[in-house]
Protein backbone atom coordinates (compact mmCIF):
# COMPACT_ATOMS: atom_id res chain seq x y z
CA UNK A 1 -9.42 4.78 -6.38
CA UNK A 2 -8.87 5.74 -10.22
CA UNK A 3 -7.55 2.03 -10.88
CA UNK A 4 -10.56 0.13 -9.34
CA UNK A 5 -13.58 2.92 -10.40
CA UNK A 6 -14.04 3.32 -6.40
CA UNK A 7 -17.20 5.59 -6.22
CA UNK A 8 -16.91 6.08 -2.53
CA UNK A 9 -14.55 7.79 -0.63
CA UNK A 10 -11.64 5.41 1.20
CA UNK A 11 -9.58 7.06 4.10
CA UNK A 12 -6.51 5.77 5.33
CA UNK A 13 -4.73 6.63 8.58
CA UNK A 14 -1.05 5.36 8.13
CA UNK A 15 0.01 8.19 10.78
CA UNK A 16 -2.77 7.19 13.05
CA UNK A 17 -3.43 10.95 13.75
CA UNK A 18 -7.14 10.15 13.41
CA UNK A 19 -7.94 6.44 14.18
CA UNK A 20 -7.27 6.95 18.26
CA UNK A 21 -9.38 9.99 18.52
CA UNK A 22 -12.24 7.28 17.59
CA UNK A 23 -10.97 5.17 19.70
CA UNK A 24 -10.26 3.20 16.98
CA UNK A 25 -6.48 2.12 17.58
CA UNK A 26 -4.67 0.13 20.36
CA UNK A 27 -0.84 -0.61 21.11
CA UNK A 28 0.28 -4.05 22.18
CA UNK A 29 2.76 -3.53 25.00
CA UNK A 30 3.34 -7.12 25.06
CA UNK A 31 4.07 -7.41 21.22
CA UNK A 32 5.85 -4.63 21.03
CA UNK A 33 8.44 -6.21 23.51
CA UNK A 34 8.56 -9.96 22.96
CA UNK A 35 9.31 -9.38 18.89
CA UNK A 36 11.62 -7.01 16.94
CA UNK A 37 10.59 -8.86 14.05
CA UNK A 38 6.63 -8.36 14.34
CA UNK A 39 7.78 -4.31 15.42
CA UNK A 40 10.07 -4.03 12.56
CA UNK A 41 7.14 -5.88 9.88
CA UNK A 42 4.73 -3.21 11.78
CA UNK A 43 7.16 -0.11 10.66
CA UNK A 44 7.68 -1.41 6.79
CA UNK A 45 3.16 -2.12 6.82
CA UNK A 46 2.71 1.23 8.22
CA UNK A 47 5.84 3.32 6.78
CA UNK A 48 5.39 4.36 10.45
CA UNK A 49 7.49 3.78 13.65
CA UNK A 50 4.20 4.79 16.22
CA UNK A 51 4.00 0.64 16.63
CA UNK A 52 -0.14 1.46 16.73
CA UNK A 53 -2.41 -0.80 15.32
CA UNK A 54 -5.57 0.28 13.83
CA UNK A 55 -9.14 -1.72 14.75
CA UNK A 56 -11.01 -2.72 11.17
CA UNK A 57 -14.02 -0.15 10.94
CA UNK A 58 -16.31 0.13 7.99
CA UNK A 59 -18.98 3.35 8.19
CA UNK A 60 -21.33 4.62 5.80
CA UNK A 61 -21.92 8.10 6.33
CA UNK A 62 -25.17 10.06 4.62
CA UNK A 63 -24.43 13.10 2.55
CA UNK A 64 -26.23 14.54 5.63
CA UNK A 65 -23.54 13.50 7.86
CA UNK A 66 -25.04 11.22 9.73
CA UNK A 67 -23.83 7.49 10.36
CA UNK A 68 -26.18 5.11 8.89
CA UNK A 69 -24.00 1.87 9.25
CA UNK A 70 -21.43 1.26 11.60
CA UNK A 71 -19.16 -2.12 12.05
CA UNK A 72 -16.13 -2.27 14.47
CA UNK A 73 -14.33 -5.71 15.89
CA UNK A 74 -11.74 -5.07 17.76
CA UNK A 75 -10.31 -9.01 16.29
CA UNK A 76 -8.96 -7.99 12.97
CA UNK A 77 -9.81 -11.68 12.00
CA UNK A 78 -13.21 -10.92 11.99
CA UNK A 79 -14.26 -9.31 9.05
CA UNK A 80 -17.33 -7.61 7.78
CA UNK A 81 -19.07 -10.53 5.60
CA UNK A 82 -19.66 -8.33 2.22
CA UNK A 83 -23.01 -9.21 1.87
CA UNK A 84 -23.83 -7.68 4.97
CA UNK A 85 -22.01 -4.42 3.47
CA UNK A 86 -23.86 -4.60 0.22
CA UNK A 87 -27.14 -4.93 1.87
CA UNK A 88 -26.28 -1.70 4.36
CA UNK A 89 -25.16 -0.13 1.26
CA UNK A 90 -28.86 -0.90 -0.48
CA UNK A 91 -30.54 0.10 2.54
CA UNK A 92 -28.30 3.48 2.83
CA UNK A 93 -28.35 4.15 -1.26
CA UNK A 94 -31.89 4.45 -1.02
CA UNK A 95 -32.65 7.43 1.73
């Protein structure tokens, strides 16, 4: 956060303690057992060995604590186009 001037707080889940309590993770049984290779790529990504994959989620949370944006895809292709995000972000920055 220091190196890019990040305003905003970033969580990560690497442990994904948190992530399947929002329903926010999934693991792929089949993956898991057709490929070593993808399991053993998912352990060095994650520094983990849970083999759970986190779904892309992007909130923005008032200093009220309530959600005013929410985006969740469970394709991890999909991303959130960032204009989209800036204009939530203009919309939330001025409550």
């Amino acid at each position: 956060m220091d190196k890019n001037s990040v305003t905003y707080q970033l969580v990560s889940d690497p442990s994904q303690e948190g992530a399947p309590a929002f329903g926010l993770a999934f693991r792929d049984e089949q993956a898991m057992q057709g490929s070593e290779r993808f399991r053993k790529l998912l352990e060095e990504a994650s520094g983990e060995g849970h083999h759970i994959l986190p779904v892309p989620a992007v909130y923005l949370i008032g200093s009220d604590g309530v959600v005013d944006f929410l985006y969740v895809n469970p394709d991890h292709r999909v991303r959130l186009a960032p204009e989209i995000l800036l204009a939530a972000a203009r919309v939330h920055s001025e409550k």
